[in-house]
Protein backbone atom coordinates (compact mmCIF):
# COMPACT_ATOMS: atom_id res chain seq x y z
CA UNK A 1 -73.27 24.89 -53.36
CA UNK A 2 -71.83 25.74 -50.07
CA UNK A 3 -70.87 22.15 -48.48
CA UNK A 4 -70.22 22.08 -44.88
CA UNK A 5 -67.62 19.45 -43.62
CA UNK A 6 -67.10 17.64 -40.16
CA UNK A 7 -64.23 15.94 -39.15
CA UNK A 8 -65.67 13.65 -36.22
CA UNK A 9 -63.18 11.77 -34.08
CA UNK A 10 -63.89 8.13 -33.53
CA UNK A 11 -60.91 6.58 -33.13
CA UNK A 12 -60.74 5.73 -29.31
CA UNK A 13 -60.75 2.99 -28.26
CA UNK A 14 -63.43 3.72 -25.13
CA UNK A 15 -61.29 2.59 -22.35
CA UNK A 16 -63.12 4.89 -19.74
CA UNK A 17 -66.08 2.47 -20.95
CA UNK A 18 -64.36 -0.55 -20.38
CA UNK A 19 -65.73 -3.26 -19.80
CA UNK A 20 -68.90 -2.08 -21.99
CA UNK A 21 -66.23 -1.46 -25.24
CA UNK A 22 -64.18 -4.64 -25.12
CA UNK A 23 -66.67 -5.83 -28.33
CA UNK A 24 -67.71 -2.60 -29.39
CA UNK A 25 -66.42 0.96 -30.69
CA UNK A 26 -67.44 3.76 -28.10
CA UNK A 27 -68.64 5.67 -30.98
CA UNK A 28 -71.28 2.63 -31.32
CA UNK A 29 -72.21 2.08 -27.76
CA UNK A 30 -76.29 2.22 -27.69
CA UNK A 31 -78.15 5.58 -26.58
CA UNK A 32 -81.80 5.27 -27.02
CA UNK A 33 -82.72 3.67 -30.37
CA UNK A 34 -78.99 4.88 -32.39
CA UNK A 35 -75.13 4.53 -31.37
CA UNK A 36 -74.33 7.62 -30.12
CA UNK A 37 -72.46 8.23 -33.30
CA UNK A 38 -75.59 7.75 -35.57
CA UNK A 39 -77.19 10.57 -33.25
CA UNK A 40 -74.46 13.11 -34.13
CA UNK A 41 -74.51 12.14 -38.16
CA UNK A 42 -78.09 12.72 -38.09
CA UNK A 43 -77.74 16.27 -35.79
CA UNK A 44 -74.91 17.37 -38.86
CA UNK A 45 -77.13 16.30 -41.65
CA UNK A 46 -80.02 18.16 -39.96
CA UNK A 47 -77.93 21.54 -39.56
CA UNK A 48 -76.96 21.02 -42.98
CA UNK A 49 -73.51 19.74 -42.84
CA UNK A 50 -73.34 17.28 -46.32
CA UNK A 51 -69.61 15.76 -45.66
CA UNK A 52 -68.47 14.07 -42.68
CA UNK A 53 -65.12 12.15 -42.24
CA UNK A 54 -64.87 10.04 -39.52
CA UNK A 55 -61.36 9.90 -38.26
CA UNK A 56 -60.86 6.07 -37.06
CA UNK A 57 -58.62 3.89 -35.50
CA UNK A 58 -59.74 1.35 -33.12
CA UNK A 59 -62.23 -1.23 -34.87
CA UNK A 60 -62.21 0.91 -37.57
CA UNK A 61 -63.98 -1.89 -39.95
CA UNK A 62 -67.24 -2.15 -37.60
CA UNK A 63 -67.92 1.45 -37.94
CA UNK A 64 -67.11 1.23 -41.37
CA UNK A 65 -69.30 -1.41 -42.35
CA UNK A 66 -72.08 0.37 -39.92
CA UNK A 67 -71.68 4.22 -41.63
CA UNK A 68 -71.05 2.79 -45.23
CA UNK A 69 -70.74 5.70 -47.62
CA UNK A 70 -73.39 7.87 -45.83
CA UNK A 71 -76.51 7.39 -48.29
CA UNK A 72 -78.74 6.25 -45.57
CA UNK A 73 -78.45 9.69 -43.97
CA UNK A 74 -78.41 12.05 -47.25
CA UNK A 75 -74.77 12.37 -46.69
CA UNK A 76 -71.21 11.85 -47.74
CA UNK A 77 -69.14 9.84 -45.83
CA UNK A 78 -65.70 8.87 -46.05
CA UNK A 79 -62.89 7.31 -43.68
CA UNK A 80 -59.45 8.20 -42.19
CA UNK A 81 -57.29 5.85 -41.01
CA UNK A 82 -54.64 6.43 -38.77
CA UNK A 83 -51.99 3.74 -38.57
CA UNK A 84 -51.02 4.63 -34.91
CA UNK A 85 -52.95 7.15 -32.60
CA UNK A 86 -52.86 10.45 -33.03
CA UNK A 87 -54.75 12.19 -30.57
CA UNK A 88 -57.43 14.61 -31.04
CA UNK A 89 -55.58 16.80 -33.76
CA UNK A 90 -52.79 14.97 -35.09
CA UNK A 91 -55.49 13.18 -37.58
CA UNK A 92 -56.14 16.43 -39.48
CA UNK A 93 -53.11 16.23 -41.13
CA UNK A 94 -54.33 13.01 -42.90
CA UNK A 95 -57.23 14.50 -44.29
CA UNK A 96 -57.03 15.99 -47.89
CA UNK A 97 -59.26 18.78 -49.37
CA UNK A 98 -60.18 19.87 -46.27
CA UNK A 99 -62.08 23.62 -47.16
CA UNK A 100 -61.57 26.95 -45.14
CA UNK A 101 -63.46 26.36 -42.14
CA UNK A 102 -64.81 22.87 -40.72
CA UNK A 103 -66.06 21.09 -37.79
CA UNK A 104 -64.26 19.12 -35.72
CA UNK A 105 -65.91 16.56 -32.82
CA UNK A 106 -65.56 14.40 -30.53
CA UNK A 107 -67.82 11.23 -31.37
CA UNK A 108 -68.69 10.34 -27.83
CA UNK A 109 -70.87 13.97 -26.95
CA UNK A 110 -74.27 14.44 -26.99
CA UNK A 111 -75.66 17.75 -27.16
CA UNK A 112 -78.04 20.51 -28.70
CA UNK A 113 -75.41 22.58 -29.73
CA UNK A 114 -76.76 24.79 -33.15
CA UNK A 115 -73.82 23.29 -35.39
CA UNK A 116 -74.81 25.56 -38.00
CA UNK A 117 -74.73 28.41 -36.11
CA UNK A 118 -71.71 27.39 -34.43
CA UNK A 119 -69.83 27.63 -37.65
CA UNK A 120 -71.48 30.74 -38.84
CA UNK A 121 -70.21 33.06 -36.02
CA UNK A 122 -66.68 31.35 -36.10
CA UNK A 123 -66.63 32.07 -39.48
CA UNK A 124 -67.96 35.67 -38.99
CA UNK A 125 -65.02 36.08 -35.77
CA UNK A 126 -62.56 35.61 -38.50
CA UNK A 127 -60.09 33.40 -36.26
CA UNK A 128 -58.12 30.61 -36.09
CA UNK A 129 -59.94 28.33 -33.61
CA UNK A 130 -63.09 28.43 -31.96
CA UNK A 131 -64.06 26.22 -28.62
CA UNK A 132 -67.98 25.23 -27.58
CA UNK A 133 -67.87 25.77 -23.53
CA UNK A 134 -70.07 24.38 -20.87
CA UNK A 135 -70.13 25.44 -17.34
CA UNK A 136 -69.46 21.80 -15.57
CA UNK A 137 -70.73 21.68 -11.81
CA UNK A 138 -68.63 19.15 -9.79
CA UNK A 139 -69.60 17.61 -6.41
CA UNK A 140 -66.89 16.35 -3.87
CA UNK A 141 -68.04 13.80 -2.19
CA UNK A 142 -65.81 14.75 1.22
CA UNK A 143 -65.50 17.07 3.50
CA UNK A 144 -62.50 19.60 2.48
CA UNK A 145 -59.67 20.25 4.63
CA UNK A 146 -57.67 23.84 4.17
CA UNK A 147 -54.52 23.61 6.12
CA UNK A 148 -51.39 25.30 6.65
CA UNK A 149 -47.49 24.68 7.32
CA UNK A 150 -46.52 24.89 10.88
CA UNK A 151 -42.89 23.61 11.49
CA UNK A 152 -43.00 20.12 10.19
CA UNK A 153 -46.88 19.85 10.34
CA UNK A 154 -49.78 21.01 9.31
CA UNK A 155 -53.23 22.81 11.25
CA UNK A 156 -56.11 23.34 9.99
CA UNK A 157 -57.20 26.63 8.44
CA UNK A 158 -61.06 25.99 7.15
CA UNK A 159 -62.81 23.20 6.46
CA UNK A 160 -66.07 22.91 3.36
CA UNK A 161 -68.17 20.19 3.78
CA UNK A 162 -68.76 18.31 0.47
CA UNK A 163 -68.28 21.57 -2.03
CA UNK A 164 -69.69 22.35 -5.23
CA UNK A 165 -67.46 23.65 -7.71
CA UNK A 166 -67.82 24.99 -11.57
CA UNK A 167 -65.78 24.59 -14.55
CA UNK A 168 -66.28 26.06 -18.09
CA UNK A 169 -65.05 22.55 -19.76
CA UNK A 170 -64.05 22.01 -23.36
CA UNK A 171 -67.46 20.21 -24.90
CA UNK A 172 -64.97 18.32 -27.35
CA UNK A 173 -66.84 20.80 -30.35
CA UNK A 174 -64.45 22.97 -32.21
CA UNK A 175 -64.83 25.12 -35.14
CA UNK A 176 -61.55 25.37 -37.17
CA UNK A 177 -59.67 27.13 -39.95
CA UNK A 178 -57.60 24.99 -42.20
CA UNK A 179 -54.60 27.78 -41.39
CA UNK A 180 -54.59 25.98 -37.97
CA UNK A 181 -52.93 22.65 -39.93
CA UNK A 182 -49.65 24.40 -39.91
CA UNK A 183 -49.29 24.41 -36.25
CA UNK A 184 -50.01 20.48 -36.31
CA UNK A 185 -46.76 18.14 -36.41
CA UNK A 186 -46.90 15.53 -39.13
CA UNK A 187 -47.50 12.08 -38.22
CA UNK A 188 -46.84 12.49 -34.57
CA UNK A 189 -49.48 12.09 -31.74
CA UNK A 190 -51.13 15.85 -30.76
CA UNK A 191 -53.75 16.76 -28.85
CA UNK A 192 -55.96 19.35 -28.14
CA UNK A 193 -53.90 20.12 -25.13
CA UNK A 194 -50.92 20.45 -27.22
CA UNK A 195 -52.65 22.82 -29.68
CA UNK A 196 -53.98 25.04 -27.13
CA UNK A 197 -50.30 25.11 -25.16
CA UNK A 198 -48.88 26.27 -28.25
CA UNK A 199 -51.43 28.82 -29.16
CA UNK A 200 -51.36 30.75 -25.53
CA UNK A 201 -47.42 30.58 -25.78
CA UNK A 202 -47.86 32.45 -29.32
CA UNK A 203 -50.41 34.92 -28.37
CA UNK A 204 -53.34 33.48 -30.51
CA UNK A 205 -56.49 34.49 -30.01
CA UNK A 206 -58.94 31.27 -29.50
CA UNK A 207 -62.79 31.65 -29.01
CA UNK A 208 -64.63 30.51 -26.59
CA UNK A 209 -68.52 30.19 -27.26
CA UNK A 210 -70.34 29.23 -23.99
CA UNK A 211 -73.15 26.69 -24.65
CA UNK A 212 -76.39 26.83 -21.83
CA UNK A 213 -77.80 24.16 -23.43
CA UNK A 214 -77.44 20.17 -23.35
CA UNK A 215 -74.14 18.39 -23.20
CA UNK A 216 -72.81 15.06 -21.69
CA UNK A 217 -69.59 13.28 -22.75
CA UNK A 218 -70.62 9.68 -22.60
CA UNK A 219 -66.82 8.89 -22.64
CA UNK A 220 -67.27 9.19 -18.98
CA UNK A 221 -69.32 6.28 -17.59
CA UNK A 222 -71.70 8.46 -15.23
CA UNK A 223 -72.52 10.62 -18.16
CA UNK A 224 -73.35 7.50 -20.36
CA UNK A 225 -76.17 6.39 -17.72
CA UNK A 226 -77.12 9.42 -17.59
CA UNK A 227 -78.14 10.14 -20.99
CA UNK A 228 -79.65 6.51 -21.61
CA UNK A 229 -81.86 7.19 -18.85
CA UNK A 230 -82.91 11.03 -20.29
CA UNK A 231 -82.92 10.04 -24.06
CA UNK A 232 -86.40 9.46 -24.67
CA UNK A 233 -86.92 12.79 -22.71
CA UNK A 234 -84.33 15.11 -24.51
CA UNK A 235 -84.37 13.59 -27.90
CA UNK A 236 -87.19 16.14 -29.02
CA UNK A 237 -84.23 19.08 -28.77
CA UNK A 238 -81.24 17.07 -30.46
CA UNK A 239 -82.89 17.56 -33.89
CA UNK A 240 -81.80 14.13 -35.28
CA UNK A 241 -84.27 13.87 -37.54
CA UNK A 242 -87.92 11.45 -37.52
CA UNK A 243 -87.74 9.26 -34.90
């Protein structure tokens, strides 16, 4: 039986959210009907994924006692506890048995990114690390100044009124092979940053798989408006199961 794991990071302790997560995990702040976190295990156990370990921290025993063992879902699900916080990778090295290829999330997105199919052409790629991308359009709010150095002040060189800009942004979704442990220190906090610092410094080739779908990182307190305010709309795509 081919059994598809997820490592989903939950350990955060949703300070971008404050003053919403003072009593509650992020990963259990409300969207529609399900914590945000319930919406993700049932996306995985729709695309087929049948192990998921949530990586915790921060009021680790509410989400336990929410997520149990996993039954309710048709899953397996079990718990890692770090004793300090590790950042986005540094938790992988506390997980055992991991297999050749898994999952690895943030538990504050919400998207209708094709998990299965995610992992099946990072798989097929045959590489280390593989990166969902979404083209992020930013609005500044001001109008622009562009100057330049004269003597000991500065003139103005062009001006934009209120400018749009785009970013391809890390969606927090990564496909992984377990070789990519070995560049993870033990028991010392690393982050994605890190990881990716160390692989451009080495020459490793990382994917990058550009997403045109739906994505919002409810971490951030605009996006978690937002996607309250959309769920009944969008929940038809996010394939999360009967409703």
């Amino acid at each position: 039986m081919n059994i598809k794991h997820a490592v989903v990071l939950a350990g955060g302790r949703g300070v971008r959210l404050r003053p919403y997560t003072v009593a509650l995990p992020k990963p259990l702040m409300p969207i529609g009907e399900y914590p945000i976190l319930e919406v993700i295990i049932r996306q995985l156990a729709y695309f087929g994924f049948t192990h998921i370990t949530l990586a915790v921290n921060h009021q680790a025993d509410i989400i336990r006692a929410f997520f149990q063992d996993g039954s309710k879902w048709g899953v397996k699900i079990d718990y890692s506890l770090e004793s300090k916080a590790l950042s986005t990778m540094g938790p992988l090295k506390l997980i055992e048995n991991l297999p050749e290829n898994f999952l690895v999330m943030n538990g504050d997105v919400i998207s209708d990114v094709n998990y299965a199919k995610f992992m099946e052409q990072h798989i097929k790629s045959d590489k280390l690390f593989t990166i969902s991308a979404y083209k992020r359009e930013e609005k500044v709010d001001y109008g622009v100044l562009h100057v330049k150095s004269i003597s000991n002040d500065y003139a103005l060189s062009g001006f934009e009124e209120k400018p749009i800009n785009n970013y391809l942004v890390s969606m927090g979704i990564y496909a992984v092979s377990k070789k990519v442990l070995n560049y993870i220190p033990d028991d010392t906090p690393f982050g994605f940053d890190n990881l990716m610092a160390l692989f451009l410094s080495e020459g490793i080739h990382v994917n990058v798989n550009s997403h045109n779908g739906y994505w919002l990182d409810i971490g951030r307190p605009d996006d978690y408006i937002k996607a309250t305010e959309e769920f009944d709309t969008i929940k038809n795509i996010l394939n999360i199961g009967d409703i």
